[in-house]
PDB file of N, CA and C in Angstrom:
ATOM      1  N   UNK A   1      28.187  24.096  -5.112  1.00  0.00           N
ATOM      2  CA  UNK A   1      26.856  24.167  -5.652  1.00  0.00           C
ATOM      3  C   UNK A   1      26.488  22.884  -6.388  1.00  0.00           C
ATOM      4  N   UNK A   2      27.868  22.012  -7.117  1.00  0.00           N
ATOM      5  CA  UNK A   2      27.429  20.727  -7.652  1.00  0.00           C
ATOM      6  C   UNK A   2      27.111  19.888  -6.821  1.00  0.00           C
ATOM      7  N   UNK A   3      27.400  19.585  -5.874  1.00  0.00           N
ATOM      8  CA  UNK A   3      27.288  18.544  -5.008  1.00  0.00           C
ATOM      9  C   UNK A   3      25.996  19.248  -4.114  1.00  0.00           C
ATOM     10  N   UNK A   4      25.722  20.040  -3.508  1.00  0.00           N
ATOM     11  CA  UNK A   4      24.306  20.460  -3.745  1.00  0.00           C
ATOM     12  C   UNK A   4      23.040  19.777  -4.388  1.00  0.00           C
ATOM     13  N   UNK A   5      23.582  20.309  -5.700  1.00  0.00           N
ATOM     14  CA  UNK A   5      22.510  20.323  -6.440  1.00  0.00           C
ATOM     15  C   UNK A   5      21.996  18.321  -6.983  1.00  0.00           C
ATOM     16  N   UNK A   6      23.370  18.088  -6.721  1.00  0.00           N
ATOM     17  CA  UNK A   6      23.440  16.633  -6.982  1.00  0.00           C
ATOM     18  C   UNK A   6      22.349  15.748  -5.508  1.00  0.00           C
ATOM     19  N   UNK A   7      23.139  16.149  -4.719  1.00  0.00           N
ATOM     20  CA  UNK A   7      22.383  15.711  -3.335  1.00  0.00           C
ATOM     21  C   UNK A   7      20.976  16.096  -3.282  1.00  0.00           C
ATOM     22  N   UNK A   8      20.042  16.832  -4.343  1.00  0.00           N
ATOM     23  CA  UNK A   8      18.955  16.677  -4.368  1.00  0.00           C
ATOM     24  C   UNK A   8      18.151  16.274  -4.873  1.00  0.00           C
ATOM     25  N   UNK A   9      18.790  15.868  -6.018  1.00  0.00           N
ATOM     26  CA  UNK A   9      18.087  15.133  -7.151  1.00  0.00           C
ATOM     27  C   UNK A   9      18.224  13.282  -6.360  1.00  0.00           C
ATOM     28  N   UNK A  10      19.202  13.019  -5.839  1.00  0.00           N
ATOM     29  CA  UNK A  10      19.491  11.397  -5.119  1.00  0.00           C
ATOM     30  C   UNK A  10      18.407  11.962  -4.461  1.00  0.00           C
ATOM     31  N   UNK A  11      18.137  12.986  -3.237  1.00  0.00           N
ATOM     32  CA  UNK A  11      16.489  12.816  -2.288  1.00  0.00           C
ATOM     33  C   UNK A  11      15.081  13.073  -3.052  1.00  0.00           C
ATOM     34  N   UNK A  12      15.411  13.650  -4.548  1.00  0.00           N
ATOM     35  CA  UNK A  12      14.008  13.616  -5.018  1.00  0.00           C
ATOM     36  C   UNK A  12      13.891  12.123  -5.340  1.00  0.00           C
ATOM     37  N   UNK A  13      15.131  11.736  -6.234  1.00  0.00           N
ATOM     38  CA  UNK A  13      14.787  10.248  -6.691  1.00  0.00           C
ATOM     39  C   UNK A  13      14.688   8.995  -5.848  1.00  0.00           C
ATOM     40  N   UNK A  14      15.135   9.160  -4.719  1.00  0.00           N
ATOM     41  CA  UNK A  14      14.769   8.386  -3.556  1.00  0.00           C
ATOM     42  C   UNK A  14      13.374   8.406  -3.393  1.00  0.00           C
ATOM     43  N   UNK A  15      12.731   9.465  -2.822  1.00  0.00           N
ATOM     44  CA  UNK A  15      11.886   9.868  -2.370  1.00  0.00           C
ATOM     45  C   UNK A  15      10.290  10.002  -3.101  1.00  0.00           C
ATOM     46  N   UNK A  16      10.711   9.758  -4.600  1.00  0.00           N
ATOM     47  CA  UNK A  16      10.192   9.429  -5.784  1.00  0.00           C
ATOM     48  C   UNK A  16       9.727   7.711  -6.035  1.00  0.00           C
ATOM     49  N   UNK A  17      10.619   6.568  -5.418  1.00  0.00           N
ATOM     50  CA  UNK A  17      10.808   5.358  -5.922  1.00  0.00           C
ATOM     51  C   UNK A  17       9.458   5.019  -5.252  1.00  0.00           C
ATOM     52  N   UNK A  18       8.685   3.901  -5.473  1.00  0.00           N
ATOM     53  CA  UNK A  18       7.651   3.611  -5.231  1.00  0.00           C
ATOM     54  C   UNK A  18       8.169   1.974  -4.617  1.00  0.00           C
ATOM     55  N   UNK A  19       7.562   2.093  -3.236  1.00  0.00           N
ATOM     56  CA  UNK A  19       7.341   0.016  -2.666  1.00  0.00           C
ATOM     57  C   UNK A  19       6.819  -0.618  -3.195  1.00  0.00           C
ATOM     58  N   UNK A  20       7.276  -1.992  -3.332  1.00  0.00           N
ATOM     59  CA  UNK A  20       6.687  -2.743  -4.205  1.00  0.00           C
ATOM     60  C   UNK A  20       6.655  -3.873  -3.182  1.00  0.00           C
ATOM     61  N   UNK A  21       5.336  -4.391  -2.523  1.00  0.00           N
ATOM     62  CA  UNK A  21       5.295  -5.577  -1.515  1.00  0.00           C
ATOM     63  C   UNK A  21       6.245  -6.957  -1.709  1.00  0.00           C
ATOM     64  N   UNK A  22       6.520  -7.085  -0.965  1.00  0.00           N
ATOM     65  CA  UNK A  22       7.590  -8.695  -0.952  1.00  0.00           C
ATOM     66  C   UNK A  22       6.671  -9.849  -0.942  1.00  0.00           C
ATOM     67  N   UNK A  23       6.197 -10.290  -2.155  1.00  0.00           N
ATOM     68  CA  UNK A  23       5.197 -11.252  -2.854  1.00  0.00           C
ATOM     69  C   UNK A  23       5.920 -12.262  -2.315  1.00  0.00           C
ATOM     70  N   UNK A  24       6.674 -12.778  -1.304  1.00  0.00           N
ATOM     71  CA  UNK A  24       6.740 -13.930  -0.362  1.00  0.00           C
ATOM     72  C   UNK A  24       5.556 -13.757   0.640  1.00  0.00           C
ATOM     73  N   UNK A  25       4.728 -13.461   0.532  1.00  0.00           N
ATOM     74  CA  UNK A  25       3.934 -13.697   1.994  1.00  0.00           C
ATOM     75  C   UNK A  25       2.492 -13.371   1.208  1.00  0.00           C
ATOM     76  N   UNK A  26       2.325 -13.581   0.034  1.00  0.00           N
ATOM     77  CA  UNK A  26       1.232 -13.493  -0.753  1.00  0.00           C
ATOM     78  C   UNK A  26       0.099 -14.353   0.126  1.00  0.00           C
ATOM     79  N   UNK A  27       0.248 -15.485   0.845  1.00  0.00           N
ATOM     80  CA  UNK A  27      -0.967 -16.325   0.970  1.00  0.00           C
ATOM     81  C   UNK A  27      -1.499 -15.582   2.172  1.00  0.00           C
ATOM     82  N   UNK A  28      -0.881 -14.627   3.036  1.00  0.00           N
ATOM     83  CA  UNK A  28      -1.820 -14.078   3.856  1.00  0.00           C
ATOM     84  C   UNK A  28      -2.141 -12.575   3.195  1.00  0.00           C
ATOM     85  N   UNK A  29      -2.474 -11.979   1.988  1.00  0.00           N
ATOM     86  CA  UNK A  29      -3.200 -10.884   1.691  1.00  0.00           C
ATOM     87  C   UNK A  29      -4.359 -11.527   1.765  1.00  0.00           C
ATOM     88  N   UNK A  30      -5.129 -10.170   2.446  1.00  0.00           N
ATOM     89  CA  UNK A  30      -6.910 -10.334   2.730  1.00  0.00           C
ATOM     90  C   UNK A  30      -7.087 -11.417   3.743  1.00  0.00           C
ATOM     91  N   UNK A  31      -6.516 -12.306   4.217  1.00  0.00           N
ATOM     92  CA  UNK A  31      -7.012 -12.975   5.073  1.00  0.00           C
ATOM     93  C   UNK A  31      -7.264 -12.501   6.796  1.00  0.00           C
ATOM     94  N   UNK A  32      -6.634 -11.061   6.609  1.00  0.00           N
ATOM     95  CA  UNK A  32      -6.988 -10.176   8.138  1.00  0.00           C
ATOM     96  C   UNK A  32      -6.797 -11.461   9.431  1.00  0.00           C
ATOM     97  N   UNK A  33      -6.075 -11.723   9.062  1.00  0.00           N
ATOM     98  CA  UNK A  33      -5.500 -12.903  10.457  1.00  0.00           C
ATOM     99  C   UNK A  33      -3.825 -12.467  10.961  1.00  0.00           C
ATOM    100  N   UNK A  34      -3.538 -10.881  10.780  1.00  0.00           N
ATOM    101  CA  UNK A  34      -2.502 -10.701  11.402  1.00  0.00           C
ATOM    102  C   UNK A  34      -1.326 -11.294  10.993  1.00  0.00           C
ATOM    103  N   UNK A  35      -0.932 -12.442   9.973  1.00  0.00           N
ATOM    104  CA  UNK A  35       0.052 -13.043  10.129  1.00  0.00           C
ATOM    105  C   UNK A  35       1.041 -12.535   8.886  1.00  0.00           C
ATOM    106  N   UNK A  36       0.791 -11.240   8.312  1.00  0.00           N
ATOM    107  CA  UNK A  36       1.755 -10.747   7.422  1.00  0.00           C
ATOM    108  C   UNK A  36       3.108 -10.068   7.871  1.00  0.00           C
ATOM    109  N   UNK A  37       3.919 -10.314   7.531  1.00  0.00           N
ATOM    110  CA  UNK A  37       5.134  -9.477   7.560  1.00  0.00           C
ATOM    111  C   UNK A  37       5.220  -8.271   7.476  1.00  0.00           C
ATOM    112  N   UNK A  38       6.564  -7.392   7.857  1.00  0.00           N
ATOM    113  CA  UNK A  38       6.448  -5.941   7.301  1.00  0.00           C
ATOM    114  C   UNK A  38       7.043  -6.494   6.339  1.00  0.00           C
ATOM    115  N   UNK A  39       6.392  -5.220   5.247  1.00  0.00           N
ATOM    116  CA  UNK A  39       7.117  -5.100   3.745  1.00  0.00           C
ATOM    117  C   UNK A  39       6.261  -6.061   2.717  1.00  0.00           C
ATOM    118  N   UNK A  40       5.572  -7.146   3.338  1.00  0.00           N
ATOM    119  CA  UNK A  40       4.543  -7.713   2.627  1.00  0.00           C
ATOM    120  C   UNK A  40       3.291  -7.047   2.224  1.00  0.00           C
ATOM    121  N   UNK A  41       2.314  -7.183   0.991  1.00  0.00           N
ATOM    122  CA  UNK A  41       1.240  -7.175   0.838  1.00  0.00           C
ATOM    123  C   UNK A  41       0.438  -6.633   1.861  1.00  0.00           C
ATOM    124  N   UNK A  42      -0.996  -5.748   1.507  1.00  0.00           N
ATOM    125  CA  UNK A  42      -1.839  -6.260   2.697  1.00  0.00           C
ATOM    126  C   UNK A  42      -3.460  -5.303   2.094  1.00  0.00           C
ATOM    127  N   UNK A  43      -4.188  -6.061   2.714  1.00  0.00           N
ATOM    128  CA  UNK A  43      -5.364  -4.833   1.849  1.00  0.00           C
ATOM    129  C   UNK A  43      -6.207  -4.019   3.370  1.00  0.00           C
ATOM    130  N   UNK A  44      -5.614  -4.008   4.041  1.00  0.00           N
ATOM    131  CA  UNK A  44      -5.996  -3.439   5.211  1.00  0.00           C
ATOM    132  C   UNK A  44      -5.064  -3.971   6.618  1.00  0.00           C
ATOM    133  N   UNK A  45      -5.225  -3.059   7.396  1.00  0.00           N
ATOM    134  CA  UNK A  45      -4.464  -3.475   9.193  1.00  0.00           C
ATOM    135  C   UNK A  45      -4.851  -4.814   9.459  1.00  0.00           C
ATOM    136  N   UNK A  46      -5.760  -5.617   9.223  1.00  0.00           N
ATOM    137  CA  UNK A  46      -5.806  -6.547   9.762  1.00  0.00           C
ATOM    138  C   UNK A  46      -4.876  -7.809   9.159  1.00  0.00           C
ATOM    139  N   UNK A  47      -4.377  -7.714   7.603  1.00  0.00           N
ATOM    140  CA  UNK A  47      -3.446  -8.670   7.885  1.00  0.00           C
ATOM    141  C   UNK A  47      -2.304  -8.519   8.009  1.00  0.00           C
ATOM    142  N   UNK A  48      -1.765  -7.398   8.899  1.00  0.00           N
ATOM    143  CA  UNK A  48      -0.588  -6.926   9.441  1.00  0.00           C
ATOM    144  C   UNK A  48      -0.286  -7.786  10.761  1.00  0.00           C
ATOM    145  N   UNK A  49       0.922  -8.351  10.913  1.00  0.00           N
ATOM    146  CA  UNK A  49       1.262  -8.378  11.930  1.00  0.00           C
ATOM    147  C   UNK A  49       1.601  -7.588  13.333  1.00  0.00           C
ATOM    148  N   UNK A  50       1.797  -6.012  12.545  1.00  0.00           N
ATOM    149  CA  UNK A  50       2.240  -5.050  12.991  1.00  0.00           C
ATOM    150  C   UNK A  50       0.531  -4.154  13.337  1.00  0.00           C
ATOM    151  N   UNK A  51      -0.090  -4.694  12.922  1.00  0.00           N
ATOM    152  CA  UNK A  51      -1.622  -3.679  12.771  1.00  0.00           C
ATOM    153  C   UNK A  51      -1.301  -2.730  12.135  1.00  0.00           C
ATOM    154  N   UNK A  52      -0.443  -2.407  10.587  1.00  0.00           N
ATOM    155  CA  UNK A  52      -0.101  -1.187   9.957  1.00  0.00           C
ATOM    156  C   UNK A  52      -0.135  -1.306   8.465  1.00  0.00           C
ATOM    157  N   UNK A  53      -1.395  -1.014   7.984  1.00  0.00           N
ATOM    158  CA  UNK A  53      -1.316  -1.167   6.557  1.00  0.00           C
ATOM    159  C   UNK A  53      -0.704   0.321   5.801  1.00  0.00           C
ATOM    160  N   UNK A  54       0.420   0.420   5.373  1.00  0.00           N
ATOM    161  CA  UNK A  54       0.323   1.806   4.773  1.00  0.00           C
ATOM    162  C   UNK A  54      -0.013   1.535   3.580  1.00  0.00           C
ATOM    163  N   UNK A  55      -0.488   2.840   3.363  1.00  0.00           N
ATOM    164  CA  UNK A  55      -0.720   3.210   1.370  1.00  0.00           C
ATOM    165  C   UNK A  55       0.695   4.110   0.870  1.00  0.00           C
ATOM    166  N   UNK A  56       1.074   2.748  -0.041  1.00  0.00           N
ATOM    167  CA  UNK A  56       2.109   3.152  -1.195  1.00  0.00           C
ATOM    168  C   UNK A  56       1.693   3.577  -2.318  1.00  0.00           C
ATOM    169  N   UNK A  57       0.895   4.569  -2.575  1.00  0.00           N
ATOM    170  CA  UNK A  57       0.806   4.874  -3.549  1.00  0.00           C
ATOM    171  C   UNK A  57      -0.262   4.392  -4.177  1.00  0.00           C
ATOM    172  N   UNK A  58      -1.257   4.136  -3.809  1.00  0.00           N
ATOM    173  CA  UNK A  58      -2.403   2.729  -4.064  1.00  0.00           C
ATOM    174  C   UNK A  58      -2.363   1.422  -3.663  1.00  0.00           C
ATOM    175  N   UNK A  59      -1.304   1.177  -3.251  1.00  0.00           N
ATOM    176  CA  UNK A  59      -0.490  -0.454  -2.789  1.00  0.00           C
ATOM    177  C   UNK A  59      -0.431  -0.801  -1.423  1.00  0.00           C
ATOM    178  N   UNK A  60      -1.036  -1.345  -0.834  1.00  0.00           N
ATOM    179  CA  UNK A  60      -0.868  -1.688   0.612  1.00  0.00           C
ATOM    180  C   UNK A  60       0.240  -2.673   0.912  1.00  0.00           C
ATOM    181  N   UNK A  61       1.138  -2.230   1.636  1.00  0.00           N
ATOM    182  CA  UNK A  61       2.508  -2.784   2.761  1.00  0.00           C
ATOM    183  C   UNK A  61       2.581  -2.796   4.210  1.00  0.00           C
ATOM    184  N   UNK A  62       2.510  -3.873   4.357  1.00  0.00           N
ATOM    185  CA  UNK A  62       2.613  -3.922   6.011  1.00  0.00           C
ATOM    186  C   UNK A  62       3.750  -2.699   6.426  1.00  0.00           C
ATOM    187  N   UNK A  63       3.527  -2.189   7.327  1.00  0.00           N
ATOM    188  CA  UNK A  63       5.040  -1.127   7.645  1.00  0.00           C
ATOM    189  C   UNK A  63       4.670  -1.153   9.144  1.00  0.00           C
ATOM    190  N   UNK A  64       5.979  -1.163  10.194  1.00  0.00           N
ATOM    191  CA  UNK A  64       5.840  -0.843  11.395  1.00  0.00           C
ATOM    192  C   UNK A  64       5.477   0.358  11.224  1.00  0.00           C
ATOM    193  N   UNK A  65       4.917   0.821  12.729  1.00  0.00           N
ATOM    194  CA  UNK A  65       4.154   2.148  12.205  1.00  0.00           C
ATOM    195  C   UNK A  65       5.126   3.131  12.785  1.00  0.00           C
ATOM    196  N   UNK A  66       6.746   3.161  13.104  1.00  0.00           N
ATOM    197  CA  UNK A  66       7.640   4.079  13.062  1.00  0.00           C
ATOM    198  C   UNK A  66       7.879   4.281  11.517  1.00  0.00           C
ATOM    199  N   UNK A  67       7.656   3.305  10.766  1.00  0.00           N
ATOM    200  CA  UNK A  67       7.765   3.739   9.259  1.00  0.00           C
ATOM    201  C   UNK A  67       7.034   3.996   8.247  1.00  0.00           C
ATOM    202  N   UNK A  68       5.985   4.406   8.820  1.00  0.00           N
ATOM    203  CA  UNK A  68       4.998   4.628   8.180  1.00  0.00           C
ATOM    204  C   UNK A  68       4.662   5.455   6.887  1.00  0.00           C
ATOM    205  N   UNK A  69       5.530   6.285   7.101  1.00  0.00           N
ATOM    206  CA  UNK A  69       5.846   8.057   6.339  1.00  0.00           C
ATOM    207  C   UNK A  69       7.283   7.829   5.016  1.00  0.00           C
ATOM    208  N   UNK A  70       8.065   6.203   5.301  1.00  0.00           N
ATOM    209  CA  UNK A  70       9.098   6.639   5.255  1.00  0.00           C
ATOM    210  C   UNK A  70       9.118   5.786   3.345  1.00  0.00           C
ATOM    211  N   UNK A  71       9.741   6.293   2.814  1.00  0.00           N
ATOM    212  CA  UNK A  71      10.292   5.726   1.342  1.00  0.00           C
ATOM    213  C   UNK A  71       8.743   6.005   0.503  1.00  0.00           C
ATOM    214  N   UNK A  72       8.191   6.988   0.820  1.00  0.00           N
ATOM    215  CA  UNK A  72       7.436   7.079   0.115  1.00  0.00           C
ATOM    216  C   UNK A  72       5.760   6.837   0.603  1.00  0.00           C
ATOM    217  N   UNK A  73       6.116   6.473   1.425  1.00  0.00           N
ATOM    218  CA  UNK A  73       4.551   5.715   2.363  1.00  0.00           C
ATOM    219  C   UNK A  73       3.751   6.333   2.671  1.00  0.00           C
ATOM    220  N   UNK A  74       2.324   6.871   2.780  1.00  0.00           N
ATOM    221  CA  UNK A  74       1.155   7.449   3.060  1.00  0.00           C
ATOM    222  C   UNK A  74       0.656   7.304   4.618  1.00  0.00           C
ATOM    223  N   UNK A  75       1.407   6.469   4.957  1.00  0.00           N
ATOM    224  CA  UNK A  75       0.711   6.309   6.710  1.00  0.00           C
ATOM    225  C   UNK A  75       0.001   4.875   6.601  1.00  0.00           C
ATOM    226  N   UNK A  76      -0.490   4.553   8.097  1.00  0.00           N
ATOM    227  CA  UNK A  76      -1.331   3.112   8.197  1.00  0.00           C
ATOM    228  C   UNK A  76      -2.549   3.205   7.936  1.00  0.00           C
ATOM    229  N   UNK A  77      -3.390   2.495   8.141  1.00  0.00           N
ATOM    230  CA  UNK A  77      -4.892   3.102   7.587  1.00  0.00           C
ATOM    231  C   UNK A  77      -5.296   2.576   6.280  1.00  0.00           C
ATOM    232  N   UNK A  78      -4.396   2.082   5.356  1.00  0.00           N
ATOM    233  CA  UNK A  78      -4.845   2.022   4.309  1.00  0.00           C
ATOM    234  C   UNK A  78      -5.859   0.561   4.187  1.00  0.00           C
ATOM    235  N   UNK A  79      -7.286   1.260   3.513  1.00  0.00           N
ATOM    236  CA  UNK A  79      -8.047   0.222   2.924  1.00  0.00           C
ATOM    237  C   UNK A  79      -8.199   0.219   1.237  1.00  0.00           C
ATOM    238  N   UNK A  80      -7.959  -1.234   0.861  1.00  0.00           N
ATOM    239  CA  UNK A  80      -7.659  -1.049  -0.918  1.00  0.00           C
ATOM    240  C   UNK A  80      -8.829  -1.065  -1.198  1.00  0.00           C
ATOM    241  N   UNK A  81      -8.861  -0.487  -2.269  1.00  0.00           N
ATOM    242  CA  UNK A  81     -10.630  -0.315  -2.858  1.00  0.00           C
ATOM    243  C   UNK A  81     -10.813  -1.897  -3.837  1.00  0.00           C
ATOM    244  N   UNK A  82      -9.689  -1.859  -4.527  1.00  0.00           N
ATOM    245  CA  UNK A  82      -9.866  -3.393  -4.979  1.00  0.00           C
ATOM    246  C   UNK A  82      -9.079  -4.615  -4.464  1.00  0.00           C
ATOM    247  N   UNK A  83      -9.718  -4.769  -3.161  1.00  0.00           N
ATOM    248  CA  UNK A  83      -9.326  -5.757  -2.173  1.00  0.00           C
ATOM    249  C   UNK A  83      -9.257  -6.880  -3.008  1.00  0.00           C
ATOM    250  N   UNK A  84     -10.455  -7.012  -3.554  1.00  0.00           N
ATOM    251  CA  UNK A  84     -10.629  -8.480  -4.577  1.00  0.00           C
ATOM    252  C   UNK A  84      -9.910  -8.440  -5.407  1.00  0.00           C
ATOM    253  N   UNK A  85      -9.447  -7.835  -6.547  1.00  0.00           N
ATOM    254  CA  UNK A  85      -8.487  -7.797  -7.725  1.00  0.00           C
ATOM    255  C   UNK A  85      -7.367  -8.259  -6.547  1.00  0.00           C
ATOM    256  N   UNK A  86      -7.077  -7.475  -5.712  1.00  0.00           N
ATOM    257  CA  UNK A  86      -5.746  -7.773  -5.244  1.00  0.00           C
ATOM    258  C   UNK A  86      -5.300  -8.999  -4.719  1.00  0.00           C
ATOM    259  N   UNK A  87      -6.295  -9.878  -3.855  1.00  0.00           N
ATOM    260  CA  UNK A  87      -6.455 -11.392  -3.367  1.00  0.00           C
ATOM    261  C   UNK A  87      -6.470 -12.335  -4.428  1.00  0.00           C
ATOM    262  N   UNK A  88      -6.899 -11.670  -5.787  1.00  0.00           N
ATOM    263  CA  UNK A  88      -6.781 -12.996  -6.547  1.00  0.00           C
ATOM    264  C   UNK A  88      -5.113 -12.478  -7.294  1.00  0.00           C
ATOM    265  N   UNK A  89      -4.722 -11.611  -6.800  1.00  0.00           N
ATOM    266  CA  UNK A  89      -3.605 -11.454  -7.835  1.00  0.00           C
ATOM    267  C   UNK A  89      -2.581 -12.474  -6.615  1.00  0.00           C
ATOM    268  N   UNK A  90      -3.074 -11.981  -5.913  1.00  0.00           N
ATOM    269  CA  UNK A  90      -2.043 -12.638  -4.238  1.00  0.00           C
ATOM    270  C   UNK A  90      -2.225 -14.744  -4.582  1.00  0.00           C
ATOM    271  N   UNK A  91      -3.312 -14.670  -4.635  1.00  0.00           N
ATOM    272  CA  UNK A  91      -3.730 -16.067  -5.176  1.00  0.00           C
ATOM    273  C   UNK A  91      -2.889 -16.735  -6.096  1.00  0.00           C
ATOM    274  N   UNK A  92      -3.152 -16.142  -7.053  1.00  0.00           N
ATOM    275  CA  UNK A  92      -2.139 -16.409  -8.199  1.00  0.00           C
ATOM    276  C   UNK A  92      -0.521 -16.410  -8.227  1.00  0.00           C
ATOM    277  N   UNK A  93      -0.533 -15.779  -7.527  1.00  0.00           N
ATOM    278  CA  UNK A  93       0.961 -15.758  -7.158  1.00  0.00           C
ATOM    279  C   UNK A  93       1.360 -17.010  -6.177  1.00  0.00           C
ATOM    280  N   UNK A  94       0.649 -17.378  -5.003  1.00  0.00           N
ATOM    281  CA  UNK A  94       0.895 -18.614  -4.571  1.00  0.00           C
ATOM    282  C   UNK A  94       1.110 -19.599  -5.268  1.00  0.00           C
ATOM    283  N   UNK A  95      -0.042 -19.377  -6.487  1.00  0.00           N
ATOM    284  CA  UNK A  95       0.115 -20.949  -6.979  1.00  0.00           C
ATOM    285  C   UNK A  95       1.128 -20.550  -7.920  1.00  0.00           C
ATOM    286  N   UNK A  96       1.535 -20.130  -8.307  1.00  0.00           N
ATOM    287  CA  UNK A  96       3.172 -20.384  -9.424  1.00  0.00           C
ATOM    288  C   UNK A  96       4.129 -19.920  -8.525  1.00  0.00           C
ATOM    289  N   UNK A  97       4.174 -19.757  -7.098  1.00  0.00           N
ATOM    290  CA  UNK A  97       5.644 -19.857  -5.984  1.00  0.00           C
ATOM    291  C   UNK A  97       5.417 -21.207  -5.539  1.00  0.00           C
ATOM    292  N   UNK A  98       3.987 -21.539  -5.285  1.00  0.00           N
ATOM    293  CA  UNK A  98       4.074 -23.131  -5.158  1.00  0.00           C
ATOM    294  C   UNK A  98       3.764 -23.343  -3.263  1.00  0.00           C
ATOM    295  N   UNK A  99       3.995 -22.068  -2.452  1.00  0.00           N
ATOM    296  CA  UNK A  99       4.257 -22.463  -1.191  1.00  0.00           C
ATOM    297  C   UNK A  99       3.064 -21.128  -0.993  1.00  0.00           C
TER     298      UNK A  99
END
């Protein structure tokens, strides 16, 4: 029953953790030119490489769309409501990575 009960709390807390985009590929959020990574940023399908924006939770991540569902993910589709907050945060981040 311990190991049970243990093994569910690791899939709630898994299943709980929230994505956090891989701010290496910041200079293509919002630019809808396809050239994002999975696991990067994105404020809609179009700057997916994959054509797959999921919603993390409010957070757009490129995700192949076999993974769409998975670590927490909402599916593809996602459009951010504050596209703009998010491009200048993406902005900003270029310029203090420098590249």
């Amino acid at each position: 029953m311990v190991r049970l009960t243990a093994a569910a709390l690791l899939v709630f807390a898994l299943s709980s953790m929230s994505i956090t985009p891989n701010n290496a590929g910041a200079r293509n959020v919002g630019a809808a030119n396809g050239q994002q990574f999975i696991t990067s940023g994105c404020v809609n399908d179009a700057d997916c490489s994959s054509q797959c924006c999921a919603d993390a939770n409010g957070v757009g991540v490129c995700s192949a769309e076999a993974a769409q569902f998975q670590n927490g993910k909402n599916g593809c589709g996602f459009v951010d409501p504050d596209a703009e907050a998010t491009v200048a945060v993406a902005k900003a981040q270029v310029e203090r990575q420098g590249f």
